[in-house]
C-alpha atoms as a PDB file:
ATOM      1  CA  UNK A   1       0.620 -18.325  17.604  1.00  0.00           C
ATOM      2  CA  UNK A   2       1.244 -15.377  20.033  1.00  0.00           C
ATOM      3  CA  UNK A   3       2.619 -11.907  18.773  1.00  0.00           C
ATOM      4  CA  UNK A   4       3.582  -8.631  20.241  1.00  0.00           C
ATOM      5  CA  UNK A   5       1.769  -5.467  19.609  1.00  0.00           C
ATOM      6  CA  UNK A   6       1.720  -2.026  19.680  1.00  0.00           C
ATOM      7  CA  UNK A   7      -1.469   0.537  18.980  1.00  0.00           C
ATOM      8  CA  UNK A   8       0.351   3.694  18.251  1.00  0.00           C
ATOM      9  CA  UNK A   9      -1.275   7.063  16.829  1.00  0.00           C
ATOM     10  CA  UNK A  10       0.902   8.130  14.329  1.00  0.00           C
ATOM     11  CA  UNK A  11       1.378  12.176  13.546  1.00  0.00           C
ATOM     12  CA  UNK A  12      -0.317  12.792  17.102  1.00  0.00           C
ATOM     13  CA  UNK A  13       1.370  14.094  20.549  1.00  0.00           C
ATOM     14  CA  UNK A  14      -1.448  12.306  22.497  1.00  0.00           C
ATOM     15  CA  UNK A  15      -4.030   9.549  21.850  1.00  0.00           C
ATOM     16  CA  UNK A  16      -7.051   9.704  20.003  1.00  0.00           C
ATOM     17  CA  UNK A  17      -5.713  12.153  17.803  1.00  0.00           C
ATOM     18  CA  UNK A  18      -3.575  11.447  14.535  1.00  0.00           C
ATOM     19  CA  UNK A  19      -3.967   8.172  12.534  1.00  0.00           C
ATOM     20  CA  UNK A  20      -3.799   4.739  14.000  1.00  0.00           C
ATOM     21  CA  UNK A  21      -1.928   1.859  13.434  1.00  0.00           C
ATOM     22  CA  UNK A  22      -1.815  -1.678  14.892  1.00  0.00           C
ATOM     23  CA  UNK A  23       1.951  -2.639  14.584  1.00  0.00           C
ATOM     24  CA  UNK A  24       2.603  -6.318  14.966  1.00  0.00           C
ATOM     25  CA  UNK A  25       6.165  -7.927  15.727  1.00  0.00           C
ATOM     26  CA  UNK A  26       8.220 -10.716  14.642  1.00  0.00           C
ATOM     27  CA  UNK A  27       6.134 -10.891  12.173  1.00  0.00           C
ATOM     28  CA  UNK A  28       7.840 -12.884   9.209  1.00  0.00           C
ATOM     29  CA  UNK A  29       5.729 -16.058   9.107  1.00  0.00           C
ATOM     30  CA  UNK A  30       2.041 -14.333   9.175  1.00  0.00           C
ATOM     31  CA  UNK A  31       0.127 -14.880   5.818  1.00  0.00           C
ATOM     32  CA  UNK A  32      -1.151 -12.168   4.059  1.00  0.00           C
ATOM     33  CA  UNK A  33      -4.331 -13.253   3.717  1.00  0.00           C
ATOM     34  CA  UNK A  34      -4.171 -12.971   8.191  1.00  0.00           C
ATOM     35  CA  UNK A  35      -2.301  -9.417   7.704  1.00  0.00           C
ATOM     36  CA  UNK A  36      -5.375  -8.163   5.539  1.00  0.00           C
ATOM     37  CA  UNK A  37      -8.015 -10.066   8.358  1.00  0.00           C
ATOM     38  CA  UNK A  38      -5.962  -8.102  11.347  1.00  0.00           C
ATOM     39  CA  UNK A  39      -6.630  -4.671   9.708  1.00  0.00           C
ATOM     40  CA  UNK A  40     -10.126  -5.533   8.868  1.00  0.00           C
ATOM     41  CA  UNK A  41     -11.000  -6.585  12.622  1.00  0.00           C
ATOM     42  CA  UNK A  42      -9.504  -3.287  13.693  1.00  0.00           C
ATOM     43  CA  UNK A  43     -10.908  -1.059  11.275  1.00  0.00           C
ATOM     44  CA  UNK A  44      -8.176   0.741  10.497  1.00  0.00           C
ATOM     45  CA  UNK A  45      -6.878   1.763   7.432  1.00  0.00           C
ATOM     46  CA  UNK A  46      -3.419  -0.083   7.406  1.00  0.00           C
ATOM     47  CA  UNK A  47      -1.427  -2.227   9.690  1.00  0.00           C
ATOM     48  CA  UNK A  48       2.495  -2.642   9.634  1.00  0.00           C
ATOM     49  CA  UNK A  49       4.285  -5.482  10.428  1.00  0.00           C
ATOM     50  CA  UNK A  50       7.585  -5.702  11.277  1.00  0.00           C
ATOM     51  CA  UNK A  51       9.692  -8.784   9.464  1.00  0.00           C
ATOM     52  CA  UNK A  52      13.737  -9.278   9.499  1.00  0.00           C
ATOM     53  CA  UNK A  53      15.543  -7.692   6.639  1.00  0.00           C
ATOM     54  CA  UNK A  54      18.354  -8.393   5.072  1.00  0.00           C
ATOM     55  CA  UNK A  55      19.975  -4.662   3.785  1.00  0.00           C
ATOM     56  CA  UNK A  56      18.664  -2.689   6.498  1.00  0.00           C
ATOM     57  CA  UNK A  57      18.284  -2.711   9.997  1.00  0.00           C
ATOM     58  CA  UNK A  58      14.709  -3.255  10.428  1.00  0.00           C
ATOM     59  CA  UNK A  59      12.227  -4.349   7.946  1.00  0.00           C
ATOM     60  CA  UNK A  60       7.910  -3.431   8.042  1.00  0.00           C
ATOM     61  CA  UNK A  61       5.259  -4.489   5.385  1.00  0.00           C
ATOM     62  CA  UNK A  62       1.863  -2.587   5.657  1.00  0.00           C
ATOM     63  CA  UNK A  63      -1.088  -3.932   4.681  1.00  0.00           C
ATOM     64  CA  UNK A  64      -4.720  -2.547   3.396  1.00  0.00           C
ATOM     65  CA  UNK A  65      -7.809  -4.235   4.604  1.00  0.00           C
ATOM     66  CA  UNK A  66      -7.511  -6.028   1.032  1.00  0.00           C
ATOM     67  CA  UNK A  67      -4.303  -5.784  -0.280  1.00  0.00           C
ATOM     68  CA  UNK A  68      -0.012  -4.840   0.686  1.00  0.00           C
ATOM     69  CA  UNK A  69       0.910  -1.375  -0.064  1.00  0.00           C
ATOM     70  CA  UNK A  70       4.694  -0.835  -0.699  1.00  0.00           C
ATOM     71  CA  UNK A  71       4.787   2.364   0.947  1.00  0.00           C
ATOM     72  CA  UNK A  72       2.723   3.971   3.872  1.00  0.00           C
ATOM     73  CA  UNK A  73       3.896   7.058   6.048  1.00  0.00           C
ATOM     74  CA  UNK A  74       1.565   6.963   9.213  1.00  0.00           C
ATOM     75  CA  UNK A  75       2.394   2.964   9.689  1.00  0.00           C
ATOM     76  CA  UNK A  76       6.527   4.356   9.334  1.00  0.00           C
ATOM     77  CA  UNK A  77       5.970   6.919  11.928  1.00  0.00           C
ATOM     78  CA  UNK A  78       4.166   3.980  14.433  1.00  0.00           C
ATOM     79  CA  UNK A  79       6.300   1.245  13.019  1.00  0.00           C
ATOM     80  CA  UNK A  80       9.533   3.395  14.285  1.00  0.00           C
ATOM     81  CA  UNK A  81       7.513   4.572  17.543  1.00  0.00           C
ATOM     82  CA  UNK A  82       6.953   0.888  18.642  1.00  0.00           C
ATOM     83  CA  UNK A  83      10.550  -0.185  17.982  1.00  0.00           C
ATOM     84  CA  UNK A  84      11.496   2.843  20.547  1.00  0.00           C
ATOM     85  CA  UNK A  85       8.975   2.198  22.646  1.00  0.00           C
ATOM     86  CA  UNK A  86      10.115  -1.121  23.277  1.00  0.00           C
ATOM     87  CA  UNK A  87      13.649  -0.707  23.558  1.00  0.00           C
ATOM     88  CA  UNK A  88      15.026  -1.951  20.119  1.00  0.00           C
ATOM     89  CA  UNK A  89      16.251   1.365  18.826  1.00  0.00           C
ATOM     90  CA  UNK A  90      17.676   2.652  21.527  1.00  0.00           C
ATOM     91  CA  UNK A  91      18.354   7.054  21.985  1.00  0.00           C
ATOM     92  CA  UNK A  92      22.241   8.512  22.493  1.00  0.00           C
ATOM     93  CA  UNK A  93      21.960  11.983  23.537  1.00  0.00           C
ATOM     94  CA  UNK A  94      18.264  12.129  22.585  1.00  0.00           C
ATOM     95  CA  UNK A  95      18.548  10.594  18.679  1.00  0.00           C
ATOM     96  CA  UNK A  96      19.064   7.571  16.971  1.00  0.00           C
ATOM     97  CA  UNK A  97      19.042   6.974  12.931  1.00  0.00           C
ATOM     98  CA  UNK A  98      18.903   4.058  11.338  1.00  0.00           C
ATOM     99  CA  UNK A  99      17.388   2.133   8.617  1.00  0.00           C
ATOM    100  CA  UNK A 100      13.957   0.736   7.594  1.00  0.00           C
ATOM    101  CA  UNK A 101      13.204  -1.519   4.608  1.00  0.00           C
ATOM    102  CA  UNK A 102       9.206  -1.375   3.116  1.00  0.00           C
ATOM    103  CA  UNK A 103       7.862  -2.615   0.079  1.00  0.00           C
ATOM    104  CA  UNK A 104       9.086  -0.259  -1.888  1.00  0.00           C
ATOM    105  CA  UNK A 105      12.847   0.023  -0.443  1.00  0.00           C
ATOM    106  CA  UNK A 106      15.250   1.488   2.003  1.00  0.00           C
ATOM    107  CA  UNK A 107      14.203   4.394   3.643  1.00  0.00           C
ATOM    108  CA  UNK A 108      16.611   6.745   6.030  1.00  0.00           C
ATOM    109  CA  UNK A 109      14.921   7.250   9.386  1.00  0.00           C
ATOM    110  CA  UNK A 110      15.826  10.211  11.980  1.00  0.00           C
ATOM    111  CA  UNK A 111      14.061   9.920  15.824  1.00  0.00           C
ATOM    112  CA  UNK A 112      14.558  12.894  17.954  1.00  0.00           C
ATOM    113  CA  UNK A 113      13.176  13.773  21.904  1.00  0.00           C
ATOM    114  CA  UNK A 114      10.654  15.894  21.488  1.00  0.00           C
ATOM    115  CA  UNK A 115       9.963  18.751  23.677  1.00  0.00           C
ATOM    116  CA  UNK A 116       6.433  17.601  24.498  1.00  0.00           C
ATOM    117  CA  UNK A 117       8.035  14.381  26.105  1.00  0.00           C
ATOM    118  CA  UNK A 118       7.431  11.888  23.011  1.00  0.00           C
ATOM    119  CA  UNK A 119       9.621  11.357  20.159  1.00  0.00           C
ATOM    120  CA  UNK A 120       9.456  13.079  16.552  1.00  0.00           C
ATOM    121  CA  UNK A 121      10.151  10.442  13.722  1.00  0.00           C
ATOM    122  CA  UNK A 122      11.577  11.658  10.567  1.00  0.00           C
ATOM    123  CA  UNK A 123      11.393   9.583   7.308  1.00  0.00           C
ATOM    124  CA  UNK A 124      13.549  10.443   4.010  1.00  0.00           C
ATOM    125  CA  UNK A 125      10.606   9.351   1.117  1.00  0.00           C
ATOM    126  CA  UNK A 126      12.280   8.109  -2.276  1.00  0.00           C
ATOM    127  CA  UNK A 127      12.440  10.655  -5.311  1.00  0.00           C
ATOM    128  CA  UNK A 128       9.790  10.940  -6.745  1.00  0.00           C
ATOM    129  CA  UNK A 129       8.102   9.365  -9.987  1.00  0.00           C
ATOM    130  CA  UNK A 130       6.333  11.939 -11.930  1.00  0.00           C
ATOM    131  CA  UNK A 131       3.524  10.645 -14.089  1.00  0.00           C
ATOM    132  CA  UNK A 132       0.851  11.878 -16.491  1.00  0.00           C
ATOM    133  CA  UNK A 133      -1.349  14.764 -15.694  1.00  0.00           C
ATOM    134  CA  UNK A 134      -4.944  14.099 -15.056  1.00  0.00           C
ATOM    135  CA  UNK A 135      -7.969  16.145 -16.556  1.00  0.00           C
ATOM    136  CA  UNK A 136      -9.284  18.351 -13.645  1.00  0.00           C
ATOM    137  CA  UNK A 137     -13.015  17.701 -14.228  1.00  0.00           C
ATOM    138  CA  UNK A 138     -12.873  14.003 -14.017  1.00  0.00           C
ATOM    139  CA  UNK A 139     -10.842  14.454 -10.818  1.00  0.00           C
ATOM    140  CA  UNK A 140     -13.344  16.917  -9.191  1.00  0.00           C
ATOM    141  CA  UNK A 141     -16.066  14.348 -10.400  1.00  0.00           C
ATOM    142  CA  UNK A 142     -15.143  11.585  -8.211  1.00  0.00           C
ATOM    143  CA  UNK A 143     -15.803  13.634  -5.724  1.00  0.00           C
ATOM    144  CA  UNK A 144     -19.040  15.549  -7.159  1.00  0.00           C
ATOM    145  CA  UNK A 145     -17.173  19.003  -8.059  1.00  0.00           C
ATOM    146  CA  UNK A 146     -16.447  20.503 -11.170  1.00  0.00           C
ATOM    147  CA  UNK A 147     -13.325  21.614 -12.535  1.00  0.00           C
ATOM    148  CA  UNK A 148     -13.551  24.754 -11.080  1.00  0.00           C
ATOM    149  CA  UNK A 149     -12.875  23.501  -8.087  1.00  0.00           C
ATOM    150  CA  UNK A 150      -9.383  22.597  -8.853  1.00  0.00           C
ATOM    151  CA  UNK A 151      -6.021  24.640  -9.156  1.00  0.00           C
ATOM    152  CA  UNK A 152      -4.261  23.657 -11.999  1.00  0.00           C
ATOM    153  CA  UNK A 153      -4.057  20.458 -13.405  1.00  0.00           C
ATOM    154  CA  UNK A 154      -3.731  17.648 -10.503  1.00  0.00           C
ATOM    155  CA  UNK A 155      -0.774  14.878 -11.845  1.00  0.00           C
ATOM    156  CA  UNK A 156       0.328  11.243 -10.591  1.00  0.00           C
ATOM    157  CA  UNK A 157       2.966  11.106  -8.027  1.00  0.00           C
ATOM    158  CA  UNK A 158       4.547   7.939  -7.292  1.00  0.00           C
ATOM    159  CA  UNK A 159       6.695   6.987  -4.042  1.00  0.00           C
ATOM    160  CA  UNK A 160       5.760   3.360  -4.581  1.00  0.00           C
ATOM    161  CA  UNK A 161       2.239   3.784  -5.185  1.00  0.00           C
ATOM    162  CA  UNK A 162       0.749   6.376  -7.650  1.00  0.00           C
ATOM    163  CA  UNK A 163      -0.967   8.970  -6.194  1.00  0.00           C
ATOM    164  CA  UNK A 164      -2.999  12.232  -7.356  1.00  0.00           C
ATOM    165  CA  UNK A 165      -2.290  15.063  -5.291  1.00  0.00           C
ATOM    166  CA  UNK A 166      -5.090  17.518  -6.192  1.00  0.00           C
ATOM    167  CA  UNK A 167      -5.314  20.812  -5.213  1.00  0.00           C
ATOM    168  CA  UNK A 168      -8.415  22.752  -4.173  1.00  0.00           C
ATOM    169  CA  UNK A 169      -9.222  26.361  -4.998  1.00  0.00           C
ATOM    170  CA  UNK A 170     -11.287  26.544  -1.051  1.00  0.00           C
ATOM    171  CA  UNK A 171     -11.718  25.192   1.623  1.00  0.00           C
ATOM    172  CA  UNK A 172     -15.603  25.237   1.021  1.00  0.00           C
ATOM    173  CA  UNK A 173     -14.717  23.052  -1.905  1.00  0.00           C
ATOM    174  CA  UNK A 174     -13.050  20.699   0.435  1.00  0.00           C
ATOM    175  CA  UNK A 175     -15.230  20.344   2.458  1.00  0.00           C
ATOM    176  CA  UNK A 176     -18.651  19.401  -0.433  1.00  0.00           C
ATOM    177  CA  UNK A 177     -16.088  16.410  -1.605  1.00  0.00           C
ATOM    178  CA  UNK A 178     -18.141  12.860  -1.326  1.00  0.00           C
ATOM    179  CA  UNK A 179     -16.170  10.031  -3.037  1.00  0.00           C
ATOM    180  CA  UNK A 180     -18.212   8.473  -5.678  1.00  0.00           C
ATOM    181  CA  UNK A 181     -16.710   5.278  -5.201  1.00  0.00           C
ATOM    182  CA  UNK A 182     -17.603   3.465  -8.840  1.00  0.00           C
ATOM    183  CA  UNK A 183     -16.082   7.269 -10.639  1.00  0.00           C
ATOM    184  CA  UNK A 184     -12.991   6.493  -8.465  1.00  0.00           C
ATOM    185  CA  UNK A 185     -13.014   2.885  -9.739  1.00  0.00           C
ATOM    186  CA  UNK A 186     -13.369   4.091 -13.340  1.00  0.00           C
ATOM    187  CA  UNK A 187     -10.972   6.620 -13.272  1.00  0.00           C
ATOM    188  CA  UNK A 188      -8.040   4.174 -11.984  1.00  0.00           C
ATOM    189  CA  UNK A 189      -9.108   1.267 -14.994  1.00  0.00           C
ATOM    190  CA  UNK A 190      -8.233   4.572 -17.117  1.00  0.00           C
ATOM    191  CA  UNK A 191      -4.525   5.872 -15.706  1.00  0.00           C
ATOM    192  CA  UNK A 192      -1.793   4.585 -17.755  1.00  0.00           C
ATOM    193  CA  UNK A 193      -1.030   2.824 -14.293  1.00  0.00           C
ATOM    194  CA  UNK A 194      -2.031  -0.330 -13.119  1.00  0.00           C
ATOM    195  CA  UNK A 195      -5.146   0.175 -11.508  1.00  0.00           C
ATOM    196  CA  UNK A 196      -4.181  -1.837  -8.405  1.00  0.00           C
ATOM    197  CA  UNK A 197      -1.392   0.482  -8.218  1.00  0.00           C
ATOM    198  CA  UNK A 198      -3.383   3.518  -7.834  1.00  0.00           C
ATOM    199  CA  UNK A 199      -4.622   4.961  -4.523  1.00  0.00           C
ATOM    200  CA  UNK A 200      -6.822   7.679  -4.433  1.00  0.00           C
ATOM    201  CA  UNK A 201      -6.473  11.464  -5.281  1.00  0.00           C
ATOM    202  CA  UNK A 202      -5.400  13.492  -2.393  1.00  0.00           C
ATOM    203  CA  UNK A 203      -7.251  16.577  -1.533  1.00  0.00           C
ATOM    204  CA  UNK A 204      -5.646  19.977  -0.426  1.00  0.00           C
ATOM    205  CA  UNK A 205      -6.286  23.246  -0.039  1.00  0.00           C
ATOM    206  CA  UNK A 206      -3.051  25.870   0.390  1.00  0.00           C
ATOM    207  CA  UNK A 207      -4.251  26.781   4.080  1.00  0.00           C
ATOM    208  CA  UNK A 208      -4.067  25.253   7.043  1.00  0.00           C
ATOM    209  CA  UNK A 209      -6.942  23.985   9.650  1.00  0.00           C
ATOM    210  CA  UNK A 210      -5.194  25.985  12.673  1.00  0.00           C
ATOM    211  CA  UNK A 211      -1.489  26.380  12.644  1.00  0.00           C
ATOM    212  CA  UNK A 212      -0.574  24.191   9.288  1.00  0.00           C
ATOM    213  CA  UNK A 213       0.020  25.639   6.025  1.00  0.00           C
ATOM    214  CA  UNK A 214      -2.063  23.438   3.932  1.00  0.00           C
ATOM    215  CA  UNK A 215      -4.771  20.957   4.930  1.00  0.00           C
ATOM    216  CA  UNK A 216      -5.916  18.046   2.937  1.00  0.00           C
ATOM    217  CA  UNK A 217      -8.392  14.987   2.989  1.00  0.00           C
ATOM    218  CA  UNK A 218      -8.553  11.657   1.621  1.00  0.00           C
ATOM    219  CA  UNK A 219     -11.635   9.951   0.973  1.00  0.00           C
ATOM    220  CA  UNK A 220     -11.913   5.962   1.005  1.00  0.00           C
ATOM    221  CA  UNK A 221     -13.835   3.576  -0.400  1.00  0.00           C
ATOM    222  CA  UNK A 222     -14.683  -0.099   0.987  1.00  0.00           C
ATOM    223  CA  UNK A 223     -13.559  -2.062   2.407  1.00  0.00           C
ATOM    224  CA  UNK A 224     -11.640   0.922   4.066  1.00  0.00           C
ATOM    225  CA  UNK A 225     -12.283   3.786   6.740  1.00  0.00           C
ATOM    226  CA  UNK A 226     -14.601   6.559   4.823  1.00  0.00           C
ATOM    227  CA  UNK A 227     -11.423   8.804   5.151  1.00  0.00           C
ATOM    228  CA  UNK A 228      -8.002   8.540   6.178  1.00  0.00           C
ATOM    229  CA  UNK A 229      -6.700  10.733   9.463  1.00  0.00           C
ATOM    230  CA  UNK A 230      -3.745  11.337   8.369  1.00  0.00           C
ATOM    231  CA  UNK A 231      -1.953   9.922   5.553  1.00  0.00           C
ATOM    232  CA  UNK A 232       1.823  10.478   4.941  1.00  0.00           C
ATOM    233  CA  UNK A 233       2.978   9.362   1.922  1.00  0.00           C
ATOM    234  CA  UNK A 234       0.606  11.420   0.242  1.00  0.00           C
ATOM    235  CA  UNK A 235       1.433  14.194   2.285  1.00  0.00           C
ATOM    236  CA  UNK A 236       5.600  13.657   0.777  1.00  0.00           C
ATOM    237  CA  UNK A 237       3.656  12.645  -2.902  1.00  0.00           C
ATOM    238  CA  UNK A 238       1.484  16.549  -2.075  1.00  0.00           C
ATOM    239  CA  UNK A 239       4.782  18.399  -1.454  1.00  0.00           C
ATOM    240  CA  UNK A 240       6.291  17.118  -4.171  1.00  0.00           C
ATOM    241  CA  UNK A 241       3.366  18.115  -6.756  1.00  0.00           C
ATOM    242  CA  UNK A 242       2.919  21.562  -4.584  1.00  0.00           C
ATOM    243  CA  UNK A 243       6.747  22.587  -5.345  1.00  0.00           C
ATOM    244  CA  UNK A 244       7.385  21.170  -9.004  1.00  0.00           C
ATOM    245  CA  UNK A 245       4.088  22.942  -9.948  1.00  0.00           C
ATOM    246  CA  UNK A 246       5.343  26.559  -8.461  1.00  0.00           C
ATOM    247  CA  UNK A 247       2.141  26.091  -6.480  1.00  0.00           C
ATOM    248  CA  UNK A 248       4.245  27.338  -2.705  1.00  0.00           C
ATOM    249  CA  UNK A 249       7.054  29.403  -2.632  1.00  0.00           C
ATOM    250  CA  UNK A 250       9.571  27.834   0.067  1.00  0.00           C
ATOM    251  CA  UNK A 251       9.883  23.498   0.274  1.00  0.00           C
ATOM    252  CA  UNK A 252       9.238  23.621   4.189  1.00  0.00           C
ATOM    253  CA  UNK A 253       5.887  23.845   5.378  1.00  0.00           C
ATOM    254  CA  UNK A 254       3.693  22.057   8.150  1.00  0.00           C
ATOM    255  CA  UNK A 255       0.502  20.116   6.925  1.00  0.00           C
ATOM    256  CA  UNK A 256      -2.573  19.363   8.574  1.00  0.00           C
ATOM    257  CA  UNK A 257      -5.112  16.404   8.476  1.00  0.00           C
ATOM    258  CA  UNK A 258      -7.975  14.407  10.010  1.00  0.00           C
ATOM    259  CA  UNK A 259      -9.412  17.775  12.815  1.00  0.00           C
ATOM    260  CA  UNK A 260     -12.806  17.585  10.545  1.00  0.00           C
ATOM    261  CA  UNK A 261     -12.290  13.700  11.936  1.00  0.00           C
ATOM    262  CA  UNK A 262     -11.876  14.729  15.365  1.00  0.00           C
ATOM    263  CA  UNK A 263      -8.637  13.240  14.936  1.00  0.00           C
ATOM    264  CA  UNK A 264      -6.289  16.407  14.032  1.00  0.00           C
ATOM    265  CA  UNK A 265      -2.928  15.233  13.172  1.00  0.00           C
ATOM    266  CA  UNK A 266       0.365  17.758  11.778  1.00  0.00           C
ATOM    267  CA  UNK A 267       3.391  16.913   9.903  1.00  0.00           C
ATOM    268  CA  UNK A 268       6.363  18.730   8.818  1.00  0.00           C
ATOM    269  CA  UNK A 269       7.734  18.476   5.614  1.00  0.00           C
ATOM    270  CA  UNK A 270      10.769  19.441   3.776  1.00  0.00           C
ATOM    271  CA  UNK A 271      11.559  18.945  -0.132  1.00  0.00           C
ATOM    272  CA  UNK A 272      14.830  18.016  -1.243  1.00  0.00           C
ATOM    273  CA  UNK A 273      16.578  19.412  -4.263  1.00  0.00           C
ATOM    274  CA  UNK A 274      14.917  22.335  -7.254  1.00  0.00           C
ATOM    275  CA  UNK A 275      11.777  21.853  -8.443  1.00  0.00           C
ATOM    276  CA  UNK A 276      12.361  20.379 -11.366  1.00  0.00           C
ATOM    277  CA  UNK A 277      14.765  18.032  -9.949  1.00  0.00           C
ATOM    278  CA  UNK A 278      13.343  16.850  -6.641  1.00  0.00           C
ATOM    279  CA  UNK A 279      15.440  14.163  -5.135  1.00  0.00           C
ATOM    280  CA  UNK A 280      12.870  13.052  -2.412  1.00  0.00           C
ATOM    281  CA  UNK A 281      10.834  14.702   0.807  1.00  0.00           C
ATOM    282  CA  UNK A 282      11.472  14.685   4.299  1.00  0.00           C
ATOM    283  CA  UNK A 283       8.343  13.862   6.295  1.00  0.00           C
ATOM    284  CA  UNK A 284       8.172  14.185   9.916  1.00  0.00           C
ATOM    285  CA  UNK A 285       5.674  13.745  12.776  1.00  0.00           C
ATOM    286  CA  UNK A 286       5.376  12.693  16.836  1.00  0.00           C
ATOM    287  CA  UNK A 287       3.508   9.323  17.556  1.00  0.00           C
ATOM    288  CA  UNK A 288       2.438   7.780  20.914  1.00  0.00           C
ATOM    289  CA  UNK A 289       1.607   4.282  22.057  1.00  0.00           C
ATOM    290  CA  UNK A 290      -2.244   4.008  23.037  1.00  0.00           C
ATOM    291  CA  UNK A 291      -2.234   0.129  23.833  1.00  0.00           C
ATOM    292  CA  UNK A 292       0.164  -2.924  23.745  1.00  0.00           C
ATOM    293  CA  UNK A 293      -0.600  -6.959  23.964  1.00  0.00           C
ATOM    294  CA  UNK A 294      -0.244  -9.891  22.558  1.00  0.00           C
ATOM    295  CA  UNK A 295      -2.098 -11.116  19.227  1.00  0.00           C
ATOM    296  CA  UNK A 296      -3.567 -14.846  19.501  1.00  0.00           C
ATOM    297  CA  UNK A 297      -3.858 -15.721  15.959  1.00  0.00           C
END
């Protein structure tokens, strides 16, 4: 069978930058046991594929090298930048919104011209589930620190998939983290969540890497990438933490990823509703379209 593609870097005004994403079309009858094969023969982190759907206007699953993931923010950003690219969502007066349906529901989507000649794609994230705090010193271990390393107490954050945004006292700090991969594997069998449904703690420090206001990582282990360019769900799951904790003072900020990667990618974020109410997170970033063909599969 023959299907259309798109390679698209997602939170990037150019290629090579950002976090990339193989997004497949028509994709409804592909098993997942070829979705997961596709994203290991690229070796990236996640591929979206886009499927009919029945309450929105456009429907995308995105897929792990082993596994679907109900929610994913860089395969959103290149899952919307294909569509335009190829003339199904189609600009009036320089924006369209619309619809997309993932794994883990409807999501609002906003695409606006961008000055830089590409598009901006804006994505509403779901409110956010709030679960347990986590003890800081067998966060920092997974990625041999010590608790001193950490701000606070770092907490579970769920848009569809928990994750533990985790906040760094340096940047120094940031950079020593190396993922212990069996500590990671431990520490998920222990969360009152399903370990399946546990990705990995997100690391950030409250500065940017050049213009950004924070800067974060996130670490990998196999089968995936070592690290992640640019990751946006945990950047809306981050912002969410960052203002119900009092830990920034105003719920728009830009955040950075991936330039230790060579890959520097830049989002911009916006929280919705008081901190101890939060009613979701706007997430926001350019893509562009490195490569397009047809899968033989």
């Amino acid at each position: 069978m023959s299907y259309l593609f798109d390679w698209v870097d997602a939170f990037a005004e150019k290629p090579f930058a950002g976090n990339g994403c193989v997004v497949v079309h028509g994709a409804d009858d592909l098993p997942a046991e070829t979705r997961t094969a596709l994203v290991r023969e690229t070796s990236l982190s996640e591929c979206a594929y886009v499927v009919r759907s029945d309450v929105a206007d456009f429907g995308a699953r995105y897929y792990l090298a082993d596994r679907e993931i109900p929610m994913a923010g860089h395969p959103t950003v290149a899952t919307v930048v294909s569509l335009v690219s190829r003339g199904l969502v189609t600009l009036e007066d320089g924006a369209a919104d619309f619809t997309l349906e993932v794994g883990s529901g409807v999501m609002p989507i906003a695409v606006r011209e961008a000055a830089w000649g590409g598009v901006t794609v804006e994505m509403t994230q779901a409110r956010p589930r709030f679960g347990a705090y986590q003890d800081p010193g067998a966060i920092a271990a997974i990625f041999g620190l010590t608790a001193q390393d950490v701000v606070g107490r770092p907490r579970l954050v769920s848009p569809g998939s928990a994750i533990c945004p985790t906040v760094l006292t340096s940047v120094d700090a940031l950079r020593r983290a190396r993922l212990d991969a069996e500590a990671l594997a431990a520490w998920r069998e222990s969360t009152e969540e399903p370990a399946a449904a546990v990705m990995e703690p997100f690391l950030t420090v409250l500065e940017g890497a050049e213009r950004g206001d924070v800067f974060s990582r996130l670490l990998l282990p196999p089968p995936l990438p070592a690290e992640d360019p640019f990751t946006g769900s945990a950047t809306g799951c981050m912002a969410a933490y960052l203002w119900s904790e009092g830990l920034i003072d105003r719920r728009r900020f830009s955040a950075e990823q991936g330039h230790w990667m060579g890959r520097p990618g830049r989002a911009e974020v916006e929280v919705l509703g008081p901190r101890d109410a939060i009613e979701g997170v706007k997430v926001a970033g350019p893509g562009v379209v490195v490569m397009s063909g047809t899968l033989r599969i």
